[in-house]
Protein backbone atom coordinates (compact mmCIF):
# COMPACT_ATOMS: atom_id res chain seq x y z
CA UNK A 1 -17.43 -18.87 -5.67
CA UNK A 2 -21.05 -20.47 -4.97
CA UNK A 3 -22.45 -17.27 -3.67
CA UNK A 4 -21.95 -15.09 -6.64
CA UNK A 5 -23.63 -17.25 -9.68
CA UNK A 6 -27.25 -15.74 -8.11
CA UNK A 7 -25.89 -12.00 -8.37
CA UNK A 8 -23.03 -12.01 -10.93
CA UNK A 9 -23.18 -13.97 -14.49
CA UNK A 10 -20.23 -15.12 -15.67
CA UNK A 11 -18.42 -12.91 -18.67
CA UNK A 12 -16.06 -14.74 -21.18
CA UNK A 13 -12.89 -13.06 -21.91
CA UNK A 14 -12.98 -11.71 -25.54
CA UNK A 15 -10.37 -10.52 -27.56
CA UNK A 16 -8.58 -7.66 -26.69
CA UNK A 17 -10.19 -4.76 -27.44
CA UNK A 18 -8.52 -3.30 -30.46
CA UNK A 19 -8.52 0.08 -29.16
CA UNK A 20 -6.55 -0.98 -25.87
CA UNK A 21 -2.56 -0.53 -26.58
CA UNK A 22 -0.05 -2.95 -26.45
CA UNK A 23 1.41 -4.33 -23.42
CA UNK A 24 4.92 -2.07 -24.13
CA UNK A 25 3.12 1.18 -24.70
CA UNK A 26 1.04 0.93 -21.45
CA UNK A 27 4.33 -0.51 -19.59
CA UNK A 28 5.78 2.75 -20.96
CA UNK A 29 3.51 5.40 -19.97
CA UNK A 30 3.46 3.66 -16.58
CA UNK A 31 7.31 3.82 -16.09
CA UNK A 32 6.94 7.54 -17.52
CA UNK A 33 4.90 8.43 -14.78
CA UNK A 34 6.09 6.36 -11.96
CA UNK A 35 10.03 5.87 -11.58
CA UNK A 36 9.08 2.63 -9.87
CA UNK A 37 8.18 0.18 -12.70
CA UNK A 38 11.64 1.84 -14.71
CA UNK A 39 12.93 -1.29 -12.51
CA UNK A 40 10.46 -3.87 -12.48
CA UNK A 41 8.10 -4.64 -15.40
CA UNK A 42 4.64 -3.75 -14.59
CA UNK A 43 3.04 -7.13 -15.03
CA UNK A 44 0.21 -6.50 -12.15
CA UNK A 45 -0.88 -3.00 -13.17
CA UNK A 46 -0.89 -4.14 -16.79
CA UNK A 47 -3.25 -6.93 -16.00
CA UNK A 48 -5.45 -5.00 -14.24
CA UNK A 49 -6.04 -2.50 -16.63
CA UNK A 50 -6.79 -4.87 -19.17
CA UNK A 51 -9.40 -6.32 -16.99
CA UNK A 52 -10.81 -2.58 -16.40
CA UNK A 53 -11.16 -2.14 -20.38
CA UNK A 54 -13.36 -5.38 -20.51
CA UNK A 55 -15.94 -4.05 -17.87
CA UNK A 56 -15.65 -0.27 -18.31
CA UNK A 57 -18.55 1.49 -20.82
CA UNK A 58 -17.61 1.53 -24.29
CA UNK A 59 -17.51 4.97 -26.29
CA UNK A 60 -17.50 8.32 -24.56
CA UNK A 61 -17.72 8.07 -20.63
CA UNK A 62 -16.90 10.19 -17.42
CA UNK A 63 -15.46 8.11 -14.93
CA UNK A 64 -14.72 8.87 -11.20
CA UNK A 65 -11.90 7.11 -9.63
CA UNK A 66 -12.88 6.67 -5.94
CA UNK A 67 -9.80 6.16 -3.45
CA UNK A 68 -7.63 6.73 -6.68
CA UNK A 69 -4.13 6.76 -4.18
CA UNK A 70 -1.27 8.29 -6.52
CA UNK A 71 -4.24 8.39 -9.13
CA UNK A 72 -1.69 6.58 -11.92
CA UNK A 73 -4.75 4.23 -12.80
CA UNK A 74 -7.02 6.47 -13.49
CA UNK A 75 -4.79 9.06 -15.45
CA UNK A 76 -3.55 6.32 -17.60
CA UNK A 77 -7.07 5.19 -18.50
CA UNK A 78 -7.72 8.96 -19.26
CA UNK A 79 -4.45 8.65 -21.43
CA UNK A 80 -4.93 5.66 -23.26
CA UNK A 81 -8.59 4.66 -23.09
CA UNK A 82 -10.78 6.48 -26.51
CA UNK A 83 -12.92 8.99 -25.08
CA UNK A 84 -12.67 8.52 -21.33
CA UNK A 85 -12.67 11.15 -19.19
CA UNK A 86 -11.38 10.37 -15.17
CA UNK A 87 -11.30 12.31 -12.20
CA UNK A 88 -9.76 11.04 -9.06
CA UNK A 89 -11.40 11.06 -5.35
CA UNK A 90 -9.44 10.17 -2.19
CA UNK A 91 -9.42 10.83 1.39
CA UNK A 92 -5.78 11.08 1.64
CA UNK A 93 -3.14 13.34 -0.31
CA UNK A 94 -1.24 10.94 -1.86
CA UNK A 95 -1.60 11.80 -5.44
CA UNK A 96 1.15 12.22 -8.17
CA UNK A 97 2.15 16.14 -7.50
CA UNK A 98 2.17 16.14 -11.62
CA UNK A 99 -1.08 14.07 -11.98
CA UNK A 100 -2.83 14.82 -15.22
CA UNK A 101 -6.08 14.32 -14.30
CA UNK A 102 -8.23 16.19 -11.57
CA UNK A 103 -8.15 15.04 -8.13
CA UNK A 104 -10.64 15.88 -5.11
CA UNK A 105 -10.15 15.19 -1.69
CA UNK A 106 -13.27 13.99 0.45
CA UNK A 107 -14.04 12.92 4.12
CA UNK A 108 -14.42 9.27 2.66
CA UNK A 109 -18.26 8.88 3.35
CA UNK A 110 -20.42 11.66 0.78
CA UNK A 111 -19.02 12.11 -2.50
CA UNK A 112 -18.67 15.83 -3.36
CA UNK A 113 -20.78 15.70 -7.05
CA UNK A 114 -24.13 15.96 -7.69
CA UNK A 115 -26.67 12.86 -8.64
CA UNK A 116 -25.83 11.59 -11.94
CA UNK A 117 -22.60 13.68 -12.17
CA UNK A 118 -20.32 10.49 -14.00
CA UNK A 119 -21.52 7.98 -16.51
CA UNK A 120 -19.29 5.14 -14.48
CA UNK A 121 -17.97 4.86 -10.86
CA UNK A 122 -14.25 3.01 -10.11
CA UNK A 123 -12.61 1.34 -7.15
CA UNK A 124 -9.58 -0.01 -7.48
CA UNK A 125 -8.01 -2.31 -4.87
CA UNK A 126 -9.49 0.21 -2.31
CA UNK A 127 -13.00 -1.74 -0.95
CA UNK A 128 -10.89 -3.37 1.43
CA UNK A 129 -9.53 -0.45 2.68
CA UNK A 130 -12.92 0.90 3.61
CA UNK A 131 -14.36 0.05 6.95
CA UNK A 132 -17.30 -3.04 6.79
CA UNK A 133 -19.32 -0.62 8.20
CA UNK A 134 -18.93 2.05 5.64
CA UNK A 135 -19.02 0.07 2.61
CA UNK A 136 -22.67 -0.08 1.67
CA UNK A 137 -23.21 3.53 2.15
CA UNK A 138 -20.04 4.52 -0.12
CA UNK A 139 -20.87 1.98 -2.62
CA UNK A 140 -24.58 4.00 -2.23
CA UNK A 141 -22.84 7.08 -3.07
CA UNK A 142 -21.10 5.57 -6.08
CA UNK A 143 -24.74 4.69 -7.69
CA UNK A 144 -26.12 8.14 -6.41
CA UNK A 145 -23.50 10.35 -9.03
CA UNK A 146 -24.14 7.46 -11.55
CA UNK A 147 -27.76 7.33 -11.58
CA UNK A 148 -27.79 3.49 -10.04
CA UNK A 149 -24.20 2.06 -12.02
CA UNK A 150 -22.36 0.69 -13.62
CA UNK A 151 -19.46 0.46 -10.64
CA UNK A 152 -16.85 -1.44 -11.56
CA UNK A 153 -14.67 -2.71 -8.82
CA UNK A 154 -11.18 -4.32 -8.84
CA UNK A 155 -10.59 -5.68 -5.10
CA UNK A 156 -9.79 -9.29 -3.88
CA UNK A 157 -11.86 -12.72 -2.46
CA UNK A 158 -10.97 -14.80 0.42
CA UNK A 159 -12.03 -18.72 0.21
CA UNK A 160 -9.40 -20.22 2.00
CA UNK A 161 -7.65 -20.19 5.74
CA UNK A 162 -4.19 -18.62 4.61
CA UNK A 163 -6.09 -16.14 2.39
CA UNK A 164 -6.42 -12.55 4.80
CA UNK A 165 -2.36 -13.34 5.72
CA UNK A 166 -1.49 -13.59 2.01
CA UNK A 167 -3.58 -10.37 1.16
CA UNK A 168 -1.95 -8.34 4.28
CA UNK A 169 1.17 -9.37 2.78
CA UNK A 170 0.80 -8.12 -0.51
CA UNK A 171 -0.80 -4.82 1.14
CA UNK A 172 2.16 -4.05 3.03
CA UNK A 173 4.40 -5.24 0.22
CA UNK A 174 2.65 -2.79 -2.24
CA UNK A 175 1.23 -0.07 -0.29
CA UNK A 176 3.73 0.84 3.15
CA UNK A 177 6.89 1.74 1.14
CA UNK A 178 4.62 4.59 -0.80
CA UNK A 179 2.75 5.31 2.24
CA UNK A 180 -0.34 4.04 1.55
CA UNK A 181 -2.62 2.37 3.63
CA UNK A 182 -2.51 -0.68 4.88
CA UNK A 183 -5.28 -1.93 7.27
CA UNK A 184 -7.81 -3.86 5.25
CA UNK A 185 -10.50 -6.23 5.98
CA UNK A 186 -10.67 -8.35 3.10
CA UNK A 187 -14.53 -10.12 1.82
CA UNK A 188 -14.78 -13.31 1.71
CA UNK A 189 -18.11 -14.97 -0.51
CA UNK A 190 -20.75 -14.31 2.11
CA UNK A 191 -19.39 -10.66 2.55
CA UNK A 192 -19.89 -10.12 -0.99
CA UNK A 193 -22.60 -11.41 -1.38
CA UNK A 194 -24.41 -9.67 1.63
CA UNK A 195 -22.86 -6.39 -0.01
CA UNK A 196 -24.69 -7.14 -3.02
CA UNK A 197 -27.89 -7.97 -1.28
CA UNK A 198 -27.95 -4.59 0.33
CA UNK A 199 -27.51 -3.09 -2.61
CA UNK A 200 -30.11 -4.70 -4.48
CA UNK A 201 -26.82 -5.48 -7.08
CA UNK A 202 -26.28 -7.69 -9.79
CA UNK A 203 -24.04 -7.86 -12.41
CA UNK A 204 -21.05 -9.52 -14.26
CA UNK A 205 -17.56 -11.19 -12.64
CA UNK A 206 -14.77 -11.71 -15.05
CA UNK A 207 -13.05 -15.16 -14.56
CA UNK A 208 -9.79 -15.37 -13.47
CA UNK A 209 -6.22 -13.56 -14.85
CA UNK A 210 -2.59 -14.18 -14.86
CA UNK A 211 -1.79 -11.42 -12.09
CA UNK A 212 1.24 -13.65 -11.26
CA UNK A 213 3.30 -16.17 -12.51
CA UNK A 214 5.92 -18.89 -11.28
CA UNK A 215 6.53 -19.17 -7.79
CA UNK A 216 4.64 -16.16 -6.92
CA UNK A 217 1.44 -17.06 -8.50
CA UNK A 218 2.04 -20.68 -5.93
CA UNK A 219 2.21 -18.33 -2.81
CA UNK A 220 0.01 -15.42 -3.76
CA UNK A 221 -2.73 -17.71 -5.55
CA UNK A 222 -4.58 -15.40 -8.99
CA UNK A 223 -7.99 -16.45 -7.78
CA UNK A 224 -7.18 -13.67 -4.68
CA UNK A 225 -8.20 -10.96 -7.59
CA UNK A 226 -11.58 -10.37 -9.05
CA UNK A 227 -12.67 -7.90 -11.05
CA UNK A 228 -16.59 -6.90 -11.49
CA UNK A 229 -19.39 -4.78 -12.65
CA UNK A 230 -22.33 -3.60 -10.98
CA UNK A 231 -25.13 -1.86 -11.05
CA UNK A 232 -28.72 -1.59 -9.71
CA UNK A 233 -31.22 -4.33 -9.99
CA UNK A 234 -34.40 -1.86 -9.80
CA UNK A 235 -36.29 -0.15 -13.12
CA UNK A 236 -34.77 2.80 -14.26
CA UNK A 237 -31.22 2.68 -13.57
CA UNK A 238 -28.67 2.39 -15.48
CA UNK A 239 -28.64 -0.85 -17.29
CA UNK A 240 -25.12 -2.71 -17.00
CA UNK A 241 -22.43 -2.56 -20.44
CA UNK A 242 -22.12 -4.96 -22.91
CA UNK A 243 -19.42 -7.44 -22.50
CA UNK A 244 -16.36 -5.92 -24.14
C-alpha cells in the first residue's frame, strides 16, 4: 500500500482489549440475533468487530452507523461495547424488524442530525456501495455531525488484476441472498488516497487480520480488508483516538 504511509500511520495490534468479550459470547449474541450464523460460525463478523474495538473511541461515545443494512453490527457494539451508544442510518429498509438500537432512514446524501450530533461516525463494508461520485460529500457529512472525526471505516483495497472479481464475488455471496445490495465499485490505492486528499484526512490503518483461513483465505486473499480511522487534518477538529 505505497499511497497510504503519507496519510495513514501504521497502528500495531495490541492486546485485546480486556473489556471486549470472548470470541463465544460475541458468536452467541450474533447467532441470537441472526438465525444465520446458528449454522455457520461467525468467523468474519467476529473479526471485524474486533478490529472496530481497536479504532473506535475509548470510554463513553455516541456512534452513528451509516448504511448499517440489518444494523446487527452496530446493535451488537451497543450490546457489548462499555458505554457505547449506536444508532443506525440507511437508505434502504433492511433492518432487523426487532433491532435494538434506533434506526433512521435517509436519501443517502445529507445526514438527518445536526453538526456535532455523535462523538464517532461508522461505515461498515458500505463505501463501496456508495457511488465514486458521492463519496466525498457523504464522508463530508460524516465529519459535519462529528465535528471533523474520528470515522472509522471497515471496507476493502484492490492491488491486484483479479481483485474487483473476487470482491463482486464475495458481495453477491454475502449480500443477494438477504437482499442487500450488490453493485459496488471497489478503491483501489490511488482512489483512497485521492479520497483522503479531498478530505484533507489522515489517520491510522490497522495491518492485516485473519478474515479467512485455508483454502478460502488462497482465493479470497485477507489483504482485500482494511480497516481505518480518520479524521480531519485542520486545527480544531477532533483529534484522532489513541491506539487501543
Amino acid at each position: 500500500m505505497s499511497a497510504f504511509p503519507a496519510w495513514l500511520r501504521r497502528l500495531h495490534k495490541g492486546k485485546r482489549p480486556f473489556w471486549l468479550p470472548e470470541d463465544a459470547v460475541i458468536a452467541r449474541y450474533l447467532a441470537d440475533r441472526d438465525r444465520w450464523f446458528r449454522y455457520r460460525w461467525p468467523r468474519y463478523q467476529l473479526q471485524m468487530i474486533k478490529d472496530l474495538a481497536s479504532l473506535l473511541p475509548a470510554g463513553r461515545c455516541s456512534i452513528l452507523d451509516i448504511g448499517a443494512g440489518s444494523g446487527l453490527i452496530g446493535e451488537t457494539i451497543a450490546a457489548l461495547f462499555p458505554e457505547k451508544t449506536v444508532i443506525g442510518v440507511d437508505i434502504a429498509s433492511k433492518a432487523l424488524s426487532t433491532l435494538h438500537i434506533p434506526f433512521v432512514r435517509f436519501d443517502g446524501r445529507r445526514l438527518p442530525f445536526a453538526d456535532r450530533s455523535f462523538d464517532c461516525a461508522l461505515l461498515c463494508n458500505m463505501l463501496h456501495h456508495v457511488k465514486p461520485g458521492v463519496r466525498t460529500s457523504l464522508l463530508g457529512e460524516a465529519l459535519r455531525i462529528t465535528g471533523g472525526g474520528p470515522i472509522v471505516i471497515k471496507d476493502h483495497l484492490v492491488s491486484a488484476p483479479l481483485d474487483r472479481l473476487r470482491l463482486w464475488f464475495l458481495d453477491v455471496l454475502g449480500n443477494a441472498p438477504r437482499g442487500f445490495m450488490v453493485s459496488a465499485t471497489y478503491l483501489g490505492e490511488l482512489q483512497w488516497e485521492q479520497l483522503l486528499r479531498e478530505l484533507d484526512c489522515c489517520g491510522a490503518i490497522l495491518p492485516g487480520s485473519g478474515y479467512r483461513t485455508g483454502l478460502w483465505s488462497w482465493v479470497f486473499p485477507n489483504r482485500l480488508e482494511i480497516c481505518l480511522r480518520i479524521s480531519r487534518k485542520s486545527p480544531g477538529a477532533h483529534a484522532v483516538a489513541s491506539d487501543a
